[in-house]
N, C-alpha and C. Protein backbone atom coordinates (compact mmCIF):
# COMPACT_ATOMS: atom_id res chain seq x y z
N UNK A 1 -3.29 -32.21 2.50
CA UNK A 1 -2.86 -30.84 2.76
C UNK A 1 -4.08 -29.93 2.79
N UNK A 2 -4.45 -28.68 4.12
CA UNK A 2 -5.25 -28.01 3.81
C UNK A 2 -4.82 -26.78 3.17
N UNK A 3 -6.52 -26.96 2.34
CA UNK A 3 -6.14 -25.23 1.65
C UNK A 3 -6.83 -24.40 1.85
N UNK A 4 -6.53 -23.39 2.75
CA UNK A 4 -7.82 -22.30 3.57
C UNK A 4 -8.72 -22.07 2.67
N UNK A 5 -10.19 -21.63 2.78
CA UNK A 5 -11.01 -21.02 2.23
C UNK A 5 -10.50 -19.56 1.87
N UNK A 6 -11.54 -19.15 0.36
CA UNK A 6 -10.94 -17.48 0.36
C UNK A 6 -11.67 -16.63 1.33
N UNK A 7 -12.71 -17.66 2.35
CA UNK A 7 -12.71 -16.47 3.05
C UNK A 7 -12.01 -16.42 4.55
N UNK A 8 -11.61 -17.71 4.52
CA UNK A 8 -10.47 -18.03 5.46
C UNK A 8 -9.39 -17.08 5.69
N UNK A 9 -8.70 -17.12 4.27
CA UNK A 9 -7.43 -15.90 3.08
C UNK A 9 -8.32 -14.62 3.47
N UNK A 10 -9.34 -14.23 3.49
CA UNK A 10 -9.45 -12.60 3.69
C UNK A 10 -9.44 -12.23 5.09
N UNK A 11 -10.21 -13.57 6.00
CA UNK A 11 -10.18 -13.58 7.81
C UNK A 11 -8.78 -12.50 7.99
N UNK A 12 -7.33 -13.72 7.46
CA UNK A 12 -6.28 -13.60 7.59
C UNK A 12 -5.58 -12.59 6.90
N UNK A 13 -6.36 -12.01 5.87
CA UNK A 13 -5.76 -10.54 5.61
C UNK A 13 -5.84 -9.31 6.36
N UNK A 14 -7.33 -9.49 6.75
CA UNK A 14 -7.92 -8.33 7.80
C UNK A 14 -7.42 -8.38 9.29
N UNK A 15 -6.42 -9.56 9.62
CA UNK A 15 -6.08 -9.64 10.83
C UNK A 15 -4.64 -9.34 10.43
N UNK A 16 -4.04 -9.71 9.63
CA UNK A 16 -2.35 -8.84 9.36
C UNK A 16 -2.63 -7.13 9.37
N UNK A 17 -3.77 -6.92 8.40
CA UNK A 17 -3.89 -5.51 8.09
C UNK A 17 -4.10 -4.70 9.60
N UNK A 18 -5.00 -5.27 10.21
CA UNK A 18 -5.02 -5.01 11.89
C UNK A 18 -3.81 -4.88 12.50
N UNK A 19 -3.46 -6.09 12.52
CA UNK A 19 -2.12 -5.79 13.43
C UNK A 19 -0.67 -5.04 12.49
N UNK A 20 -0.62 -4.69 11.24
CA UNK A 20 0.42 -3.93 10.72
C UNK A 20 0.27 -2.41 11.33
N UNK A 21 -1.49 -2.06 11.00
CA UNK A 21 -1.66 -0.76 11.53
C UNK A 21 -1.34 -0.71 13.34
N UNK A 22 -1.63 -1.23 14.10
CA UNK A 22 -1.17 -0.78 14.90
C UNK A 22 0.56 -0.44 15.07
N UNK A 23 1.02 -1.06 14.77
CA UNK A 23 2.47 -1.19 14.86
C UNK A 23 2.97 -0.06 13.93
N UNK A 24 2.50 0.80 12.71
CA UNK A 24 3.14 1.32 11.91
C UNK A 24 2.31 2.88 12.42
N UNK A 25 3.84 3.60 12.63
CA UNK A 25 3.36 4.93 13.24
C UNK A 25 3.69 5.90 12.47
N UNK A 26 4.02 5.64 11.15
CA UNK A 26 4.60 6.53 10.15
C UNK A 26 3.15 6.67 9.37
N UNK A 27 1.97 5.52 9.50
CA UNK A 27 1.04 5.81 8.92
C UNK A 27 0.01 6.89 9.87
N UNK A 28 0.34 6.79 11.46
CA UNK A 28 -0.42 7.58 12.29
C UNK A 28 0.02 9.10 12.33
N UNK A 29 0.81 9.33 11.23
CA UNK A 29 2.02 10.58 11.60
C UNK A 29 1.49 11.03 10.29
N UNK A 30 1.14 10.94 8.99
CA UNK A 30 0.89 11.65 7.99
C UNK A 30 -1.09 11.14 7.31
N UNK A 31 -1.48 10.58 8.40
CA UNK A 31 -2.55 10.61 8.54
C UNK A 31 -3.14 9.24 7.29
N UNK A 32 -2.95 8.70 7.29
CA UNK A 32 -2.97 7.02 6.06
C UNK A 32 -3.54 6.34 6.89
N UNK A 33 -5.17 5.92 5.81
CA UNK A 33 -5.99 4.87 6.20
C UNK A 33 -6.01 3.58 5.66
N UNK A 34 -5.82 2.42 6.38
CA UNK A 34 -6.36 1.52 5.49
C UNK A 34 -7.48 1.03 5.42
N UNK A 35 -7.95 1.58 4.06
CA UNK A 35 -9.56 1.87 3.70
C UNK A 35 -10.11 -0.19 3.31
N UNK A 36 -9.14 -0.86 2.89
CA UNK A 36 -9.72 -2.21 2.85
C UNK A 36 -8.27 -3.22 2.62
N UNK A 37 -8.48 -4.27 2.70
CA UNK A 37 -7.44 -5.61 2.75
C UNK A 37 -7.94 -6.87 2.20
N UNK A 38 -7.00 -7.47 1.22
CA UNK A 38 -7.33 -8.54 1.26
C UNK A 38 -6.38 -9.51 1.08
N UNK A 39 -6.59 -10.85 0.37
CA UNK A 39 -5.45 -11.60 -0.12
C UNK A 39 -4.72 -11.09 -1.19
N UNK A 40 -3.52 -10.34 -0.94
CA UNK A 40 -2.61 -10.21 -2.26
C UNK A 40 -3.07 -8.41 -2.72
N UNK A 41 -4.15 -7.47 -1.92
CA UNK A 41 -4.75 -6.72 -2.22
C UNK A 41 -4.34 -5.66 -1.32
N UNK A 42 -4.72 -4.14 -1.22
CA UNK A 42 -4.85 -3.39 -0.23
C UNK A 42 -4.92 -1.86 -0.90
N UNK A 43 -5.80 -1.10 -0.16
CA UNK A 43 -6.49 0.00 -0.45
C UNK A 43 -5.89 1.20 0.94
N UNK A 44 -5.39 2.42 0.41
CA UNK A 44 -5.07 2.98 1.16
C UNK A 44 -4.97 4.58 0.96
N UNK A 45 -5.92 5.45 1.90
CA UNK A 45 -6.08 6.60 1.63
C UNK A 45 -5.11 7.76 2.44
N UNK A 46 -4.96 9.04 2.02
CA UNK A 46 -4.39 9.93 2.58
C UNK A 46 -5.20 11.53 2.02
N UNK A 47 -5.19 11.97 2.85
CA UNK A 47 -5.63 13.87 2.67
C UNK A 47 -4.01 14.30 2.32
N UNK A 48 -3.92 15.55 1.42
CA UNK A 48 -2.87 15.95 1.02
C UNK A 48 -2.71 17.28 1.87
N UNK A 49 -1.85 17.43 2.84
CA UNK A 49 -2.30 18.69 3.78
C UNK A 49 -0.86 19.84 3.34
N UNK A 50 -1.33 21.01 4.05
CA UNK A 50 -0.01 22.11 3.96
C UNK A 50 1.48 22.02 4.16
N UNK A 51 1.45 20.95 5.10
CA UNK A 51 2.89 20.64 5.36
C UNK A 51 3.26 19.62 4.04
N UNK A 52 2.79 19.15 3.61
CA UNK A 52 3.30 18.10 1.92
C UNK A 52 3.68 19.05 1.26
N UNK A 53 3.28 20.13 1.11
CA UNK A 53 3.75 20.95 -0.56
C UNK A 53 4.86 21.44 -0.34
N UNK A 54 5.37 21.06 -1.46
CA UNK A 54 6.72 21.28 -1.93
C UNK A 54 6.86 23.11 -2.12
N UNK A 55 8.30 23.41 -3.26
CA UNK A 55 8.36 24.55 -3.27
C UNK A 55 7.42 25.02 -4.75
N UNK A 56 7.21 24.38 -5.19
CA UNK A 56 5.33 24.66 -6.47
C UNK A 56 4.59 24.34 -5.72
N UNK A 57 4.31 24.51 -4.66
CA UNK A 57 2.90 24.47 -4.34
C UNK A 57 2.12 23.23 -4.21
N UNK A 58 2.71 22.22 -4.72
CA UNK A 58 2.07 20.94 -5.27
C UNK A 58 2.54 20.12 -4.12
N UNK A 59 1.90 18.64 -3.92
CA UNK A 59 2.13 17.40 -3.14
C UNK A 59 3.79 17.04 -3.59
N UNK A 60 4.83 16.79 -2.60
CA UNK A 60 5.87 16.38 -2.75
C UNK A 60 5.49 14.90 -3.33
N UNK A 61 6.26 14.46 -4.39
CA UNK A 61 6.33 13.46 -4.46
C UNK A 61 6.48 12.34 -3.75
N UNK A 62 7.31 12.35 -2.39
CA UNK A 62 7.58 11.51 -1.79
C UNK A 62 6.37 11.26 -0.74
N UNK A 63 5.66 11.74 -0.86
CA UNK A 63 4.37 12.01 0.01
C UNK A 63 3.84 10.78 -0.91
N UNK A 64 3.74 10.91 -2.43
CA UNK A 64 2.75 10.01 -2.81
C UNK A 64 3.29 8.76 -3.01
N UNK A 65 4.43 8.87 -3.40
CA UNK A 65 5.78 7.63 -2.88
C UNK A 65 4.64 6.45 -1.94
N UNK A 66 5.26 7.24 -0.97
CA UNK A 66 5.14 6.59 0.56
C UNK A 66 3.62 6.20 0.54
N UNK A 67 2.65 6.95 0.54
CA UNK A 67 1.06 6.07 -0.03
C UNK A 67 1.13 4.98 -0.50
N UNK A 68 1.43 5.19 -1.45
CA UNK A 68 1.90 3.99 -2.98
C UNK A 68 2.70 2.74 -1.98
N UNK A 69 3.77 2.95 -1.96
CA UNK A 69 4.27 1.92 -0.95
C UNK A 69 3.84 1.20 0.59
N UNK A 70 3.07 2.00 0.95
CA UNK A 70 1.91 1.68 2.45
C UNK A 70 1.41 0.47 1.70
N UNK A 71 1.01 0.83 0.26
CA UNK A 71 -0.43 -0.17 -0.27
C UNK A 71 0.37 -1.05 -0.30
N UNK A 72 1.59 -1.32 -0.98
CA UNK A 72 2.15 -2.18 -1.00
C UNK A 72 2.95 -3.12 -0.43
N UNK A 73 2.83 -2.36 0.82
CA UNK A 73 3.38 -3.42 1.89
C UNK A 73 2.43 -4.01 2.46
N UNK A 74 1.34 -3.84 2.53
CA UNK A 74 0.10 -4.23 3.34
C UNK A 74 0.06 -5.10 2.30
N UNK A 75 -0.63 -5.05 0.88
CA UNK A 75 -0.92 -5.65 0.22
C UNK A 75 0.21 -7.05 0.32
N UNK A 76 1.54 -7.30 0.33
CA UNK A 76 2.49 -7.68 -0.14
C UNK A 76 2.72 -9.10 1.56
N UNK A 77 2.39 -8.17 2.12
CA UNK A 77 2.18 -9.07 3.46
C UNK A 77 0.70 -9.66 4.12
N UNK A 78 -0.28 -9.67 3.25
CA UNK A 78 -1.74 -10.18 3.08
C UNK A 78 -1.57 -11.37 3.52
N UNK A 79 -0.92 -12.19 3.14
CA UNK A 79 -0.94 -13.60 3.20
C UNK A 79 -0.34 -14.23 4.58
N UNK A 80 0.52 -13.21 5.35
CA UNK A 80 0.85 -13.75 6.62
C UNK A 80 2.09 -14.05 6.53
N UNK A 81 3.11 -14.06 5.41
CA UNK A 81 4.18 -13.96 5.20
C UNK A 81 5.14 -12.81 5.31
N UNK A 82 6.37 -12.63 6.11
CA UNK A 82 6.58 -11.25 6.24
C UNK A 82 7.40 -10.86 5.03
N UNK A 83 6.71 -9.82 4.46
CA UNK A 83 7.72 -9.36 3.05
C UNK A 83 7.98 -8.01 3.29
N UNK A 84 9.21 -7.70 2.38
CA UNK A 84 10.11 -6.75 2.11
C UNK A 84 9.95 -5.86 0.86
N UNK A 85 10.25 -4.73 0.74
CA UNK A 85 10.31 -4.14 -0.91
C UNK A 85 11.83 -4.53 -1.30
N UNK A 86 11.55 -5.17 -2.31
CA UNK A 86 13.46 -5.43 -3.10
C UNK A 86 13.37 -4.65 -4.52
N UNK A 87 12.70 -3.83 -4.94
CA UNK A 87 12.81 -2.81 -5.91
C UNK A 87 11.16 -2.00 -6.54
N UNK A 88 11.18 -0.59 -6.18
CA UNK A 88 10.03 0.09 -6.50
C UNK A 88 10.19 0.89 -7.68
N UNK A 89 9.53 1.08 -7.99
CA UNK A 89 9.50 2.25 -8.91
C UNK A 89 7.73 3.16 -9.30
N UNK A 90 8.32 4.51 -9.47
CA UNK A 90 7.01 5.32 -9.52
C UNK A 90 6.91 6.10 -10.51
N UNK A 91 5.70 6.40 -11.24
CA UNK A 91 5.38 7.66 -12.62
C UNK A 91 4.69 8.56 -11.91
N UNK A 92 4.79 9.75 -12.00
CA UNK A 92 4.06 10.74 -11.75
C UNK A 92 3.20 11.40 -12.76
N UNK A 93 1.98 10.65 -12.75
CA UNK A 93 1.28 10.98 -14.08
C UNK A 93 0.17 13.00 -13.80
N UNK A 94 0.22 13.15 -13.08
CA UNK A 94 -0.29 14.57 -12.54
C UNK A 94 -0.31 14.70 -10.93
N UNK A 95 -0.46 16.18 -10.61
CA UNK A 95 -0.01 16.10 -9.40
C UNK A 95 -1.21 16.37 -8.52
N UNK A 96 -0.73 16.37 -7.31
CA UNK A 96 -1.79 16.19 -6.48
C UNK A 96 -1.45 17.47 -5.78
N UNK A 97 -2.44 18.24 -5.36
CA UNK A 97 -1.91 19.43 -4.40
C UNK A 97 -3.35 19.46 -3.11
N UNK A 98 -2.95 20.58 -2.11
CA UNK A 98 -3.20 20.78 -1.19
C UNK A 98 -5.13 19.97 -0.98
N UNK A 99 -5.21 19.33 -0.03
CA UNK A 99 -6.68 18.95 0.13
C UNK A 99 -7.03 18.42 -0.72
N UNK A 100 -6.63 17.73 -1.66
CA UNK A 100 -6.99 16.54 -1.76
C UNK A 100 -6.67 14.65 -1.37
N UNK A 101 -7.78 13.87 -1.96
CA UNK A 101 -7.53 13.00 -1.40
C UNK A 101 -7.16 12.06 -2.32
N UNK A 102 -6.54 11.62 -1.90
CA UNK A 102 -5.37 10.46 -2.67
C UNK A 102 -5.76 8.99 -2.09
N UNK A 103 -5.81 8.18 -3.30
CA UNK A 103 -6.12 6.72 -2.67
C UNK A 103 -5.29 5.96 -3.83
N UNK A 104 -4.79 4.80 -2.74
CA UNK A 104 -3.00 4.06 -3.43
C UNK A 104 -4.14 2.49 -3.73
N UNK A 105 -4.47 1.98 -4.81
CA UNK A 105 -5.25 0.43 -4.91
C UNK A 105 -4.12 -0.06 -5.69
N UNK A 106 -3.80 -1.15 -4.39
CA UNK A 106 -2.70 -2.01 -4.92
C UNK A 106 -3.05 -3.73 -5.31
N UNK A 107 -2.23 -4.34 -6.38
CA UNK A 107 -3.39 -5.44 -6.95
C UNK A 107 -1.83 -6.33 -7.06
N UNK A 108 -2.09 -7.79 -6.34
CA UNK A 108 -0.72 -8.36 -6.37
C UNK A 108 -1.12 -9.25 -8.28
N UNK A 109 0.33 -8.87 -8.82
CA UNK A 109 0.01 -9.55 -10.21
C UNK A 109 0.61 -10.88 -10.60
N UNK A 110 1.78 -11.09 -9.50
CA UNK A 110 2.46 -12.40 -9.44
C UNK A 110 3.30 -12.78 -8.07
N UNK A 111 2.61 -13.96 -7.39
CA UNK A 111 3.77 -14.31 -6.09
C UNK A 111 3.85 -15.67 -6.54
N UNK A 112 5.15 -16.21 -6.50
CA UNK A 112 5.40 -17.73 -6.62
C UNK A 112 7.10 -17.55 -5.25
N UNK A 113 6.94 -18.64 -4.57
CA UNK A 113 7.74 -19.03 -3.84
C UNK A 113 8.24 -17.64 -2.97
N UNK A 114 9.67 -16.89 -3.22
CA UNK A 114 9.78 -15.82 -2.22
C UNK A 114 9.73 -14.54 -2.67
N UNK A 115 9.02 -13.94 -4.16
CA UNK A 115 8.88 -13.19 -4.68
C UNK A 115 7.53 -13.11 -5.15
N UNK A 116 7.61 -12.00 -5.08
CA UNK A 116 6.00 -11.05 -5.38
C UNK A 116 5.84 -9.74 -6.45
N UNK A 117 5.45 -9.57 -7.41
CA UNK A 117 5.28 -7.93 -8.09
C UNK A 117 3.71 -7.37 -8.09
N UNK A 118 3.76 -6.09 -7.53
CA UNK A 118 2.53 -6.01 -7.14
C UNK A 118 2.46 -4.11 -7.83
N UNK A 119 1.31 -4.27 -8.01
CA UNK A 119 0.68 -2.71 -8.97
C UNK A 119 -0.06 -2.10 -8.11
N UNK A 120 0.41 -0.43 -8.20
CA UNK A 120 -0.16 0.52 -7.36
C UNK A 120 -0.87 1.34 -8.28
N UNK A 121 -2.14 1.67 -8.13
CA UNK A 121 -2.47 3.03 -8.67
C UNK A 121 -3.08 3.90 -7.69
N UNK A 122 -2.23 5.41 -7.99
CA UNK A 122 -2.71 6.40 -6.86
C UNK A 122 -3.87 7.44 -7.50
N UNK A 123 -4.92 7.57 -7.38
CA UNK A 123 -5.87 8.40 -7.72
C UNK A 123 -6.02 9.72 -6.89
N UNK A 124 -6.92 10.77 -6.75
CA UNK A 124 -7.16 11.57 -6.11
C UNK A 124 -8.98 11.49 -6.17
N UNK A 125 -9.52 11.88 -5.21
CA UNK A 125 -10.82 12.25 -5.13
C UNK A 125 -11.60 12.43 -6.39
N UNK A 126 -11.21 12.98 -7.53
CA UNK A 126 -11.95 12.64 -8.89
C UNK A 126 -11.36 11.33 -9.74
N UNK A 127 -11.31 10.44 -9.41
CA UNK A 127 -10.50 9.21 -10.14
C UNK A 127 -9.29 9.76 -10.74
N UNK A 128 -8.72 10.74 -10.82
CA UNK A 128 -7.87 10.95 -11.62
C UNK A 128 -6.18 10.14 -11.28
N UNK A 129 -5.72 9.59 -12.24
CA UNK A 129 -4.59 9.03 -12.29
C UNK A 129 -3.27 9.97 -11.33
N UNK A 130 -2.69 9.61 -10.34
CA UNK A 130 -1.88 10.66 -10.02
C UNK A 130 -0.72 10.38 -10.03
N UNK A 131 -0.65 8.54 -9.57
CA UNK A 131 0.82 8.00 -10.09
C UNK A 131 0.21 6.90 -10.68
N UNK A 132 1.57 5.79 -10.58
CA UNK A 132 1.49 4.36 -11.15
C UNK A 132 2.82 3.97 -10.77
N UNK A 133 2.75 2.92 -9.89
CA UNK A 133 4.07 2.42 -8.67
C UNK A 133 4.25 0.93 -9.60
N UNK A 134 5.17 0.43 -9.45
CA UNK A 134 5.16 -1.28 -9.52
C UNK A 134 6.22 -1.68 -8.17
N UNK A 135 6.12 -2.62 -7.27
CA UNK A 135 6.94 -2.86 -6.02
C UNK A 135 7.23 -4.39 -6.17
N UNK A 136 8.41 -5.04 -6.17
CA UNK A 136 8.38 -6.35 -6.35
C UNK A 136 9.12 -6.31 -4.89
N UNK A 137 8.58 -7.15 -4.78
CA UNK A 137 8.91 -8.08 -2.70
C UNK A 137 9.55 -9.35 -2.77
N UNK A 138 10.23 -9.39 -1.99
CA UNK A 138 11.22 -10.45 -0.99
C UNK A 138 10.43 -11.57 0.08
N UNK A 139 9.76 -12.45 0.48
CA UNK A 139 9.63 -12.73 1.37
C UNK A 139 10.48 -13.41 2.39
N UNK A 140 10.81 -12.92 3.22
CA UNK A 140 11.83 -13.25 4.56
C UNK A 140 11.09 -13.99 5.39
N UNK A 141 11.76 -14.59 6.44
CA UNK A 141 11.13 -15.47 7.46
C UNK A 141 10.35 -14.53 8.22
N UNK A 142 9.35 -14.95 8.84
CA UNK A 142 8.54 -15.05 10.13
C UNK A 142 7.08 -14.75 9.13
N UNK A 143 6.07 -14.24 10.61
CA UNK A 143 4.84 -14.25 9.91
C UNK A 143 4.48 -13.01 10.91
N UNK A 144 3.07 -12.13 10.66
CA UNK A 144 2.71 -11.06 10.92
C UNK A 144 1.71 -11.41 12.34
N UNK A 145 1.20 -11.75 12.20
CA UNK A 145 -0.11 -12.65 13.48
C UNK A 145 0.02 -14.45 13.36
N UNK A 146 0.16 -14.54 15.01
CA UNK A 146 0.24 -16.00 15.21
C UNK A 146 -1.14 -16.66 14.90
């Protein structure tokens, strides 16, 4: 049986992460980079602009939601397997408001067979803590790149 190299596993992360971004236009619509990829991994930035703030003034939550979960779908589908979110959850440890920058580093902590739980932390431009996501995944049939 072969077992890819890890740098085989990162080839094949950076080519899912490629082809997810093109295809995902919800990340071309609120402006979300993916800043890096790997096996089981994924890094993903956003600017917090005028249209996010809520009625305080502050980043809607669901703004940082949706970051948090970008990482984790990228991250969650690294491997070439197509996965699903089957339950998230988020803390809002301080908030994020206008112009700043927010970055979602997601770290897979367990995949065995068709399940995955994977850890988000959302920072802003001074390291500061802004959430803390956990996303456990489904993997369903097919694959991301032939």
């Amino acid at each position: 049986m072969h077992h890819p190299t890890p740098a085989q596993m990162h080839d094949l992360a950076e080519r899912v992460g490629a082809a997810m971004l093109e295809r995902d236009e919800s990340l071309k619509l609120l402006g979300v980079q993916l800043e890096a990829i790997g096996p089981g991994t994924a890094r993903m930035s956003m600017t917090v602009t005028r249209a996010m703030l809520n009625a305080l003034g502050l980043c809607h939550g669901g703004y940082t939601y949706k970051l948090a979960d970008d990482a984790f779908a990228y991250a969650c589908n690294s491997h070439n397997r197509a996965a699903v979110g089957l339950n998230c959850t988020i803390s809002y440890m301080a908030p994020a408001r206008e112009g700043d920058v927010l970055t979602a580093s997601c770290e897979e902590r367990y995949r065995k067979g068709r399940s995955g739980t994977y850890d988000v932390t959302v920072t802003n431009q001074n390291g500061e803590v802004i959430a803390l996501f956990r996303g456990l995944c489904r993997v369903v049939d097919g694959n991301i790149v032939e």
